[in-house]
PDB file of N, CA and C in Angstrom:
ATOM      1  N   UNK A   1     -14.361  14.000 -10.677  1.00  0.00           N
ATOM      2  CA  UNK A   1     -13.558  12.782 -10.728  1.00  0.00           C
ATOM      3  C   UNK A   1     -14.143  11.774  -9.731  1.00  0.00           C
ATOM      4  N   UNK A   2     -14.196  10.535 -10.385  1.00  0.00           N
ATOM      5  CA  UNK A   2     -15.034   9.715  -9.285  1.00  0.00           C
ATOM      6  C   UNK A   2     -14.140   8.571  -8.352  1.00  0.00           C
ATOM      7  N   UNK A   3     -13.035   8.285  -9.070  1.00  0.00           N
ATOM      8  CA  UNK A   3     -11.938   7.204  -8.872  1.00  0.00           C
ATOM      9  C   UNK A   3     -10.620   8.183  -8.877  1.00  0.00           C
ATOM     10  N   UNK A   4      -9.606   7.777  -7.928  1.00  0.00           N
ATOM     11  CA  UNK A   4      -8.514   8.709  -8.102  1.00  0.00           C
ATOM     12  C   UNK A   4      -7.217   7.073  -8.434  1.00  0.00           C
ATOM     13  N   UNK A   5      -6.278   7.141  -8.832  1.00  0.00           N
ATOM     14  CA  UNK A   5      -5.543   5.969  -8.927  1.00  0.00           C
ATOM     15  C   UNK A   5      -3.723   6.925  -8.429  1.00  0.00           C
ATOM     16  N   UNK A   6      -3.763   6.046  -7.769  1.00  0.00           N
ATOM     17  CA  UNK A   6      -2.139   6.604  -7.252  1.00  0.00           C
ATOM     18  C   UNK A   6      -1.341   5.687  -7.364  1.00  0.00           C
ATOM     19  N   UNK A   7       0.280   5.923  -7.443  1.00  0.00           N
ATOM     20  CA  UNK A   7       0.927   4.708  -7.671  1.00  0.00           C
ATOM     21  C   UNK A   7       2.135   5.151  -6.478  1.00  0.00           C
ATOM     22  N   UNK A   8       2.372   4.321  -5.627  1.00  0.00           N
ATOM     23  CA  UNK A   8       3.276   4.301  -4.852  1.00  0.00           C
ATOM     24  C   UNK A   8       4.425   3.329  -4.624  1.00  0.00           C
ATOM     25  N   UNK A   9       5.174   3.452  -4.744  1.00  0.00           N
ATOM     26  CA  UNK A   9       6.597   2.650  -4.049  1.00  0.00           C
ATOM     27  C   UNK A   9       6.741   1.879  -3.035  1.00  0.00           C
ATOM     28  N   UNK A  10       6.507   0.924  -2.844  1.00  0.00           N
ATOM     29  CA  UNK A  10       6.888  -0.238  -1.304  1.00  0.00           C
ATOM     30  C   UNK A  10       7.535  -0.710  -1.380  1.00  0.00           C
ATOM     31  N   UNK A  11       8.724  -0.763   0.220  1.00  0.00           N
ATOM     32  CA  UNK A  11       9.725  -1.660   0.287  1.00  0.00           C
ATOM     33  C   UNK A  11       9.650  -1.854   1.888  1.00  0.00           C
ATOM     34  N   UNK A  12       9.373  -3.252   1.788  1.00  0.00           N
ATOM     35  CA  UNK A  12       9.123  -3.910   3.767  1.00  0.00           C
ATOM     36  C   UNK A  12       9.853  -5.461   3.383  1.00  0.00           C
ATOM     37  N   UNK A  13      11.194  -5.420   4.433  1.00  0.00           N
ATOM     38  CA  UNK A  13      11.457  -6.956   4.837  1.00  0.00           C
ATOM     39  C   UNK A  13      10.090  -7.603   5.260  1.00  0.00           C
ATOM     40  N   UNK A  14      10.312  -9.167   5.458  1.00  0.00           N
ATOM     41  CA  UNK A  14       9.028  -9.628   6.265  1.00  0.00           C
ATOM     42  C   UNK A  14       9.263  -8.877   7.339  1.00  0.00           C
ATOM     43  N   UNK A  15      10.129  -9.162   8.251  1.00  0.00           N
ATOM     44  CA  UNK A  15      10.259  -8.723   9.736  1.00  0.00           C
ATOM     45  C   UNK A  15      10.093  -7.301   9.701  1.00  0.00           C
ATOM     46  N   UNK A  16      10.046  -6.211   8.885  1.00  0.00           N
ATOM     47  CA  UNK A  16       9.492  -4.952   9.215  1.00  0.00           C
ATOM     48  C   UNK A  16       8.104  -4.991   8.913  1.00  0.00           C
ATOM     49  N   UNK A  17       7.280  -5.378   7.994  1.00  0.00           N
ATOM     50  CA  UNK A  17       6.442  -5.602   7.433  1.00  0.00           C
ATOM     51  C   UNK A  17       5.501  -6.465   8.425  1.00  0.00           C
ATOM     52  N   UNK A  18       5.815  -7.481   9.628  1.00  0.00           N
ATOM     53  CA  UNK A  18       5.285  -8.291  10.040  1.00  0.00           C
ATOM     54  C   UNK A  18       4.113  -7.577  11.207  1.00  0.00           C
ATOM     55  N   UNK A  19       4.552  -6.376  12.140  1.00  0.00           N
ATOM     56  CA  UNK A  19       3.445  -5.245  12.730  1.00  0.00           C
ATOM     57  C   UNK A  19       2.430  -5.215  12.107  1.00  0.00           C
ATOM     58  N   UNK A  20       2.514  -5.056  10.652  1.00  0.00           N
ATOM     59  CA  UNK A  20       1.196  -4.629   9.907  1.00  0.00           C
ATOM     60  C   UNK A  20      -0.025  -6.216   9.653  1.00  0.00           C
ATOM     61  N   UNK A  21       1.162  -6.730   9.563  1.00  0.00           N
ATOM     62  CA  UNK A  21       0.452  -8.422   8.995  1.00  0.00           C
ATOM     63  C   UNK A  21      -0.151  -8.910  10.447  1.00  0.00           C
ATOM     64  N   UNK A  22       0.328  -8.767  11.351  1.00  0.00           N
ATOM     65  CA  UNK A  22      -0.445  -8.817  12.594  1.00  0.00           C
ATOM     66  C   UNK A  22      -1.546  -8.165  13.267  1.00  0.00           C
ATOM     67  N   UNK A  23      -1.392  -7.231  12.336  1.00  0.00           N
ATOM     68  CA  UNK A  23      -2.344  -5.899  12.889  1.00  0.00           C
ATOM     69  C   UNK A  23      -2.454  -5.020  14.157  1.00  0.00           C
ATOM     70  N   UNK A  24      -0.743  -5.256  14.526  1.00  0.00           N
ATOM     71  CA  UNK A  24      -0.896  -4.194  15.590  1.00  0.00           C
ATOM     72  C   UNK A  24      -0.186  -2.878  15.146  1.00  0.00           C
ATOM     73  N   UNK A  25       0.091  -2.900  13.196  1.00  0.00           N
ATOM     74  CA  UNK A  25       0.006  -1.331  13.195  1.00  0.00           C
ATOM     75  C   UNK A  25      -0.950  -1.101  11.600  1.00  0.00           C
ATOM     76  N   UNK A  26      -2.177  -0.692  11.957  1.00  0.00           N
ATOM     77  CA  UNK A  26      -2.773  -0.204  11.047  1.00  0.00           C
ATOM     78  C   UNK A  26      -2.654   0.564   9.688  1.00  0.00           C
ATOM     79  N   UNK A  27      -1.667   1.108   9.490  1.00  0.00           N
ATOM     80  CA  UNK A  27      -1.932   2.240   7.947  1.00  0.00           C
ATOM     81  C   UNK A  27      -0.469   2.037   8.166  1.00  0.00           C
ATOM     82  N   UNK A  28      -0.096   2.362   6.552  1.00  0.00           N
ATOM     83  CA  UNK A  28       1.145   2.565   5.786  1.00  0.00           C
ATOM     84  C   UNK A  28       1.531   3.578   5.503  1.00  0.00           C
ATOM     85  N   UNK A  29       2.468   4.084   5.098  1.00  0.00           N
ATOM     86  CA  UNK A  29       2.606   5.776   4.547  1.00  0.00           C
ATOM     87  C   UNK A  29       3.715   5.626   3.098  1.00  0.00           C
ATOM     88  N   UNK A  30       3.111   5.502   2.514  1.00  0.00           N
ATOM     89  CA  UNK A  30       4.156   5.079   1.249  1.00  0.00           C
ATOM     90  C   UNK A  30       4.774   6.560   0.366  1.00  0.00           C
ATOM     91  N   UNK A  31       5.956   6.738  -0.344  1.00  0.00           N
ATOM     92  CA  UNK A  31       6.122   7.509  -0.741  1.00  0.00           C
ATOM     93  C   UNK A  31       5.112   7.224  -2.583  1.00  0.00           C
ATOM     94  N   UNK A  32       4.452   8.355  -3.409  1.00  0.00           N
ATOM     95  CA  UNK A  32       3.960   7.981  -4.641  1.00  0.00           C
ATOM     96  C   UNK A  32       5.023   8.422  -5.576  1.00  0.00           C
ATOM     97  N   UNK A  33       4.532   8.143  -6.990  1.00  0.00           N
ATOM     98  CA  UNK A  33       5.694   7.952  -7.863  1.00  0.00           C
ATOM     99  C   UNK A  33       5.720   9.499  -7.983  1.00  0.00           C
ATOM    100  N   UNK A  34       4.592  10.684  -7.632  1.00  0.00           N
ATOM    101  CA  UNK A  34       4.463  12.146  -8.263  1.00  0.00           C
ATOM    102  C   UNK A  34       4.957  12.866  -6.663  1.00  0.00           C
ATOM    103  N   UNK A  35       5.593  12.343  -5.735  1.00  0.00           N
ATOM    104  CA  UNK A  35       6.200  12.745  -4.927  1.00  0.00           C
ATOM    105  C   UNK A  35       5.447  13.238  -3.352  1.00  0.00           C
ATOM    106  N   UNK A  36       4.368  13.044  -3.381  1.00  0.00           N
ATOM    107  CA  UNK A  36       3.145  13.081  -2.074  1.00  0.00           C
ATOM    108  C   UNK A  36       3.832  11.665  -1.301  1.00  0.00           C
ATOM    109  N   UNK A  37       3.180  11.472   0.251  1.00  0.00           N
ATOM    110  CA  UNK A  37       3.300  10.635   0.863  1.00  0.00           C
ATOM    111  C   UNK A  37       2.061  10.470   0.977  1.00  0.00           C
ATOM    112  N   UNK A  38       1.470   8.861   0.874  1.00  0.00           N
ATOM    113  CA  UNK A  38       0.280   8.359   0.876  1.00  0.00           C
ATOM    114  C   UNK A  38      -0.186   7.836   2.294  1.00  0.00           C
ATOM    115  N   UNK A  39      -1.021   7.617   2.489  1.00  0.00           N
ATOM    116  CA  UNK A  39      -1.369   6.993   3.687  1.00  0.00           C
ATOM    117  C   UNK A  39      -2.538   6.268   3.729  1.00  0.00           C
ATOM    118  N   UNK A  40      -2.879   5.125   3.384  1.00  0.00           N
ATOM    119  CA  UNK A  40      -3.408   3.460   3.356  1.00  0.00           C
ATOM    120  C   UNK A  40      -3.703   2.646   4.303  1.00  0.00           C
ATOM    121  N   UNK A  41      -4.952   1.638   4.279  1.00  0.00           N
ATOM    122  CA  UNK A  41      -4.340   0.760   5.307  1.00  0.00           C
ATOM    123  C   UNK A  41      -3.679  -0.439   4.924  1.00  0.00           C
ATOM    124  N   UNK A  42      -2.633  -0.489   6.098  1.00  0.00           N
ATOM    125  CA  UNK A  42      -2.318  -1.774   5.704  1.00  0.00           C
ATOM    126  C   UNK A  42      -2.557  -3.572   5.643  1.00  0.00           C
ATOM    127  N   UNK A  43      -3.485  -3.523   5.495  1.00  0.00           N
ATOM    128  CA  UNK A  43      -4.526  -4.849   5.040  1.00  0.00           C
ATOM    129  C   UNK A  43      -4.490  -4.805   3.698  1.00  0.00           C
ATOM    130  N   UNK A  44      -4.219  -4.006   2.942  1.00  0.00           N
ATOM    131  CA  UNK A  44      -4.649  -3.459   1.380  1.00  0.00           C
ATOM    132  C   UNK A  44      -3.054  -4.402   0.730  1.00  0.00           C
ATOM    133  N   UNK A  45      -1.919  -4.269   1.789  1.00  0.00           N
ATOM    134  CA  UNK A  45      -0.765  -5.107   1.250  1.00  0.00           C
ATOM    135  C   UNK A  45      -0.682  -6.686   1.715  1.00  0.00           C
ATOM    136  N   UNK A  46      -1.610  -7.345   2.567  1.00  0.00           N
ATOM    137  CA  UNK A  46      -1.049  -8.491   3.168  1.00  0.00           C
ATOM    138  C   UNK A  46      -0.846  -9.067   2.214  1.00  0.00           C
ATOM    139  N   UNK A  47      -1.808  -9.509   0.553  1.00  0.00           N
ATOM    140  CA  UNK A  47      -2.010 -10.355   0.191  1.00  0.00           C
ATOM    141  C   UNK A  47      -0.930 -10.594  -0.911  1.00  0.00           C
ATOM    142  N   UNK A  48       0.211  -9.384  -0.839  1.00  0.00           N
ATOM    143  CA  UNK A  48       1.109  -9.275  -1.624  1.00  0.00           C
ATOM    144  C   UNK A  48       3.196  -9.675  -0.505  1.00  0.00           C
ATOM    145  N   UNK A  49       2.389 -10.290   0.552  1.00  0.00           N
ATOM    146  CA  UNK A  49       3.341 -10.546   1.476  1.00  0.00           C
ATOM    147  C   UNK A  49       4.066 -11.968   1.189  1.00  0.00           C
ATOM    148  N   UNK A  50       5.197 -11.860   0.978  1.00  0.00           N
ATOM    149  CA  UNK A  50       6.290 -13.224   0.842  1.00  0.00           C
ATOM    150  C   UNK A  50       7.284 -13.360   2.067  1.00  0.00           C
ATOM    151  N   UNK A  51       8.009 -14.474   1.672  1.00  0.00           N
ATOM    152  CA  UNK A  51       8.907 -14.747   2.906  1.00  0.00           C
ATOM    153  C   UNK A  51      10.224 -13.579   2.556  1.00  0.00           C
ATOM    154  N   UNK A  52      10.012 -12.953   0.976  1.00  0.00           N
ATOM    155  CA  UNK A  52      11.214 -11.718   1.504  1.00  0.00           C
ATOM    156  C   UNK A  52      10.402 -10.646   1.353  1.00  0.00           C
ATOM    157  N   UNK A  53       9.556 -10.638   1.819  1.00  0.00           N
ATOM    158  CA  UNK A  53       8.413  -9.488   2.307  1.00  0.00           C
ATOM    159  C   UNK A  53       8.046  -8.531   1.319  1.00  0.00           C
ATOM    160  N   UNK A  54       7.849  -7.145   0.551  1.00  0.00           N
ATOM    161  CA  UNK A  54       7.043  -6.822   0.025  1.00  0.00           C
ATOM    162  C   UNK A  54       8.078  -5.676  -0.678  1.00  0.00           C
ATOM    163  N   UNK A  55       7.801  -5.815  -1.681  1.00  0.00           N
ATOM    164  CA  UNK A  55       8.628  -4.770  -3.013  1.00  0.00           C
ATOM    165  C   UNK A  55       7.479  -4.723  -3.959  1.00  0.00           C
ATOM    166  N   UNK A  56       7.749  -3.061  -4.718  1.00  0.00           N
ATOM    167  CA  UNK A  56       7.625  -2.880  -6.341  1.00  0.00           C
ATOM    168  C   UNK A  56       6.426  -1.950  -6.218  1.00  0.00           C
ATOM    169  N   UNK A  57       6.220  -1.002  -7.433  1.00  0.00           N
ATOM    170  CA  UNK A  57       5.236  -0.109  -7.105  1.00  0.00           C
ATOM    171  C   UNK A  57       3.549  -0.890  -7.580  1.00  0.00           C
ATOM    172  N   UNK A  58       2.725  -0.201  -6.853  1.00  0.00           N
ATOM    173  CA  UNK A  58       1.205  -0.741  -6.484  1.00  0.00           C
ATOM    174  C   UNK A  58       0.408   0.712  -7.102  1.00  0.00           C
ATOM    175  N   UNK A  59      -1.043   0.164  -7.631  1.00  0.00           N
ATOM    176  CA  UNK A  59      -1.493   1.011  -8.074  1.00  0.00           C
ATOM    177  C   UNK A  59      -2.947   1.028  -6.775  1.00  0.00           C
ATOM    178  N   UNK A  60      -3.105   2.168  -6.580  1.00  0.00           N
ATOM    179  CA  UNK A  60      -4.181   2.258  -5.080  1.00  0.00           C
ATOM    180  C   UNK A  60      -5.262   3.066  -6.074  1.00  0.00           C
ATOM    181  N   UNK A  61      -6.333   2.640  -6.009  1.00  0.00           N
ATOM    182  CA  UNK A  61      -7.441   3.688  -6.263  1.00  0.00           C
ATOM    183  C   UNK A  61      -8.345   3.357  -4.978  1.00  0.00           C
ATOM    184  N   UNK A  62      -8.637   4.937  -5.144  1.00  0.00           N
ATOM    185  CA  UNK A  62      -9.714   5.436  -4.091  1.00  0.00           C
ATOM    186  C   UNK A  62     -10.705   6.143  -5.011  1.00  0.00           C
ATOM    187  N   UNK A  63     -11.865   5.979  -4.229  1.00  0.00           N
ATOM    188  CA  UNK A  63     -13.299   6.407  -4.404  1.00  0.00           C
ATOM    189  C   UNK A  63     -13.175   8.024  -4.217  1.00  0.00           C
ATOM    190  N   UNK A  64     -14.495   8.432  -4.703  1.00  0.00           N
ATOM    191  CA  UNK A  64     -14.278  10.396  -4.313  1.00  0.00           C
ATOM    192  C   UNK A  64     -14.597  10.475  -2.888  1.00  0.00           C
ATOM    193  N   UNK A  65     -14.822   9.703  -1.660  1.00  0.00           N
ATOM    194  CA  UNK A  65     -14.430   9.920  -0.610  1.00  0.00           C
ATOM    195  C   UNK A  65     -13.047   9.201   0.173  1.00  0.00           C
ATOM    196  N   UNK A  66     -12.207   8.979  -1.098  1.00  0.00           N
ATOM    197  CA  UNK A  66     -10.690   8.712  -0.522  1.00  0.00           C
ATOM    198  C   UNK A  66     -10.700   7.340   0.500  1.00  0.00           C
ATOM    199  N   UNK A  67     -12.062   6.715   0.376  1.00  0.00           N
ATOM    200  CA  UNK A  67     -11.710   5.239   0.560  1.00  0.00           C
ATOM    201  C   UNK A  67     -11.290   4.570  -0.420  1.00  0.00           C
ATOM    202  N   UNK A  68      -9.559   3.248  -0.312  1.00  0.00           N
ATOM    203  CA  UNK A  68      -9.549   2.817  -0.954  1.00  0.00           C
ATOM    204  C   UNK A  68     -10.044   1.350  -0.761  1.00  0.00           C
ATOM    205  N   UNK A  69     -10.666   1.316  -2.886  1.00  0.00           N
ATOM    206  CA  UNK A  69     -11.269   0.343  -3.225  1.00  0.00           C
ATOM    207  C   UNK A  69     -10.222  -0.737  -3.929  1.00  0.00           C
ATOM    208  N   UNK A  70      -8.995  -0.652  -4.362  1.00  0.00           N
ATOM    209  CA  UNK A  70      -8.357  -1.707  -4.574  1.00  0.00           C
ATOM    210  C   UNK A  70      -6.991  -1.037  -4.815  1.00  0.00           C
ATOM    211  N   UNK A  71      -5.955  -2.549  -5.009  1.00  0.00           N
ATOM    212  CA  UNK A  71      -4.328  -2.189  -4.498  1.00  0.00           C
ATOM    213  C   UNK A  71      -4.090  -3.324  -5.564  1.00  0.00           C
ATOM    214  N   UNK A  72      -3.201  -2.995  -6.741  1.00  0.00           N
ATOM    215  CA  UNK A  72      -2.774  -4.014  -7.739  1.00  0.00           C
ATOM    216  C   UNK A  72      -1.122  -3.508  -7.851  1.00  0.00           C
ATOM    217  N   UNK A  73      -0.778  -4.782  -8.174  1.00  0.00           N
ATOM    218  CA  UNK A  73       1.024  -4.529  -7.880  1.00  0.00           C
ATOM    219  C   UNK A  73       1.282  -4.496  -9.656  1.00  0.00           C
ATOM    220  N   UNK A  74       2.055  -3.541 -10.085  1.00  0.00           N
ATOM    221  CA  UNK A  74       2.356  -3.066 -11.269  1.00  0.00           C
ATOM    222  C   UNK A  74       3.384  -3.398 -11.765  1.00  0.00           C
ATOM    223  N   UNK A  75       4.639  -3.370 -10.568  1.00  0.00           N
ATOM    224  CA  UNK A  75       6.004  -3.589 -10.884  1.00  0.00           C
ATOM    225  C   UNK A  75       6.571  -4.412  -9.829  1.00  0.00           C
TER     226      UNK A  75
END
């Protein structure tokens, strides 16, 4: 398998969400839809950040060394 695609669940007010957008907290831990907890960084969500901060599930694929290469919002 060369690409893995996971789909996880996010829910961040701005103001919880705002650590990450600043970057003084690095990685996310999201729950996925098949019941694992993921762990991401969080740069992969800024660009999906509003003033009521960040909802709806995201599709993450990673490479076969579990870097991820992109984050698309699904729902």
């Amino acid at each position: 398998m060369s690409e893995q695609r996971i789909l996880v669940q996010v829910q961040f007010t701005y103001e919880e969400f705002r650590p990450f957008y600043e970057g003084r907290a690095k990685e996310v831990v999201a729950p996925s839809l098949d019941g694992r907890y993921i762990r991401f960084p969080a740069s992969a969500l800024r660009p999906f950040l509003t003033h009521n901060g960040i909802s709806g599930v995201f599709a993450l694929k990673f490479d076969k060394k579990n870097k991820l290469i992109s984050t698309d919002r699904i729902k």
